[in-house]
C-alpha atoms as a PDB file:
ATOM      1  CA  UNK A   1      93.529  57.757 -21.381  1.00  0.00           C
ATOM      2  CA  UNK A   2      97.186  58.168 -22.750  1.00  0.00           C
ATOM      3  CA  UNK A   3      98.394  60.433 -24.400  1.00  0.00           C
ATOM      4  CA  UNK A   4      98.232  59.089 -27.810  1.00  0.00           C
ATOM      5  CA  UNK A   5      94.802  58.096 -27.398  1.00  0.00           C
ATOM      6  CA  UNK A   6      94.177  61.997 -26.314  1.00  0.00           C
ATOM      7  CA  UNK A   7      95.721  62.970 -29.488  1.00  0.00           C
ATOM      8  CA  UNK A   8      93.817  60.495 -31.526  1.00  0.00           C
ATOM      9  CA  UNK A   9      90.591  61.676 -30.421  1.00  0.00           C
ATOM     10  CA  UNK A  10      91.440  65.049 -30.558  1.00  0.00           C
ATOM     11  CA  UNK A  11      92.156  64.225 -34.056  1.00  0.00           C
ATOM     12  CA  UNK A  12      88.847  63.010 -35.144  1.00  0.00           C
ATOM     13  CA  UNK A  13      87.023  65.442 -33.816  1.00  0.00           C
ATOM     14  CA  UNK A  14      88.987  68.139 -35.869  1.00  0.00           C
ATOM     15  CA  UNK A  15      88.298  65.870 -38.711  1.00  0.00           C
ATOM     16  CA  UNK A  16      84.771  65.846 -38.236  1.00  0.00           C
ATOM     17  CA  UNK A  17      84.933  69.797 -37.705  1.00  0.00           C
ATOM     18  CA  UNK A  18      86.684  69.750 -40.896  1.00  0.00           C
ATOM     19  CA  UNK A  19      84.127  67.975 -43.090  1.00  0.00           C
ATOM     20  CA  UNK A  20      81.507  69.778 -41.364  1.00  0.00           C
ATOM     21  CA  UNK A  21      83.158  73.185 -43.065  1.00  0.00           C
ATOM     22  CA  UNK A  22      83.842  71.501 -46.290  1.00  0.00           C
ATOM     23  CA  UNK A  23      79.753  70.548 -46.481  1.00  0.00           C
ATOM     24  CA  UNK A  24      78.836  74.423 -45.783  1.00  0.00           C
ATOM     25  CA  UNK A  25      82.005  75.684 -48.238  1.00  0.00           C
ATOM     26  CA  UNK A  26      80.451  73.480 -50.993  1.00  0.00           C
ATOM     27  CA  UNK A  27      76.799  74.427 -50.476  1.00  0.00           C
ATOM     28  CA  UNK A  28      78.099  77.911 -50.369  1.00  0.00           C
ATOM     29  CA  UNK A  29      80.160  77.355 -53.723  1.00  0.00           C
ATOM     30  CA  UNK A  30      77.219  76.015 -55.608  1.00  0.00           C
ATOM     31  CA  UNK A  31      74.707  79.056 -54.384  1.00  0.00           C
ATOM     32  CA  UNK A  32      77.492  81.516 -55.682  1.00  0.00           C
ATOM     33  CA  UNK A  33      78.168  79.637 -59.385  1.00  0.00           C
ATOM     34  CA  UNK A  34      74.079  79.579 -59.240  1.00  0.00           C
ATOM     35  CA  UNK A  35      74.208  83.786 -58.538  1.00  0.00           C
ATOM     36  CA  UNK A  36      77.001  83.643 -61.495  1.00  0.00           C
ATOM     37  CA  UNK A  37      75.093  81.746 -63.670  1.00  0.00           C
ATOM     38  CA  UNK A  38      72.089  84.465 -63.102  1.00  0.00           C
ATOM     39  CA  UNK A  39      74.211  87.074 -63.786  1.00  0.00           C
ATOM     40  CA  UNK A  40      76.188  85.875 -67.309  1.00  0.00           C
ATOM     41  CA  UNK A  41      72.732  85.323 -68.529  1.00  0.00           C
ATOM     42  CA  UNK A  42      70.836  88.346 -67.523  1.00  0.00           C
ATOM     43  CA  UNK A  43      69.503  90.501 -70.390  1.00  0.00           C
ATOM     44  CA  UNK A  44      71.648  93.173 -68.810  1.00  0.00           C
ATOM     45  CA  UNK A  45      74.991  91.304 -69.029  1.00  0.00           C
ATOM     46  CA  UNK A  46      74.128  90.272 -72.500  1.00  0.00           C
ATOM     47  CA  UNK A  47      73.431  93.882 -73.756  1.00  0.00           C
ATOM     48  CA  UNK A  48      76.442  95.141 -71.907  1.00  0.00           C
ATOM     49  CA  UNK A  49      78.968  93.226 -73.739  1.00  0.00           C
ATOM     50  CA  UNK A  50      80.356  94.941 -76.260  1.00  0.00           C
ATOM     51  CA  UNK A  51      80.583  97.661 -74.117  1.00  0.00           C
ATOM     52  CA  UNK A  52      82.900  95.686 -71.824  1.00  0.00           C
ATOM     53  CA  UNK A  53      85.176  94.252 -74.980  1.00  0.00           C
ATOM     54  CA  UNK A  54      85.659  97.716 -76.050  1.00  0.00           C
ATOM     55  CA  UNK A  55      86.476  98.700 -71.960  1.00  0.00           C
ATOM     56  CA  UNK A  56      88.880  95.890 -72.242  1.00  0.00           C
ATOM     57  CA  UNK A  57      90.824  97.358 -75.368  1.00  0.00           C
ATOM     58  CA  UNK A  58      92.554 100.266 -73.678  1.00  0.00           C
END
């Protein structure tokens, strides 16, 4: 092979390396908004909120 064709293949395969990441990044994104999601409407979070306005004030 030359060395262009080297550099091309080297290429994909980081691309495919790349997309790979982005699949696991975005299934990881979505599992965190769904533990955010819990969270902002838990009881707790609901009960605790005008203690957190009034934390905010000072």
């Amino acid at each position: 092979m030359t060395n262009n064709e080297d550099e091309i293949t080297r290429l994909k395969n980081e691309v495919e390396a790349l997309k790979k990441e982005l699949l696991l990044k975005e299934a990881e994104n979505e599992k965190l908004k769904k533990v955010n999601d819990d969270i902002f409407s838990s009881t707790s979070w609901k009960i605790t909120k005008p203690l957190r306005i009034l934390s905010n004030k000072k």
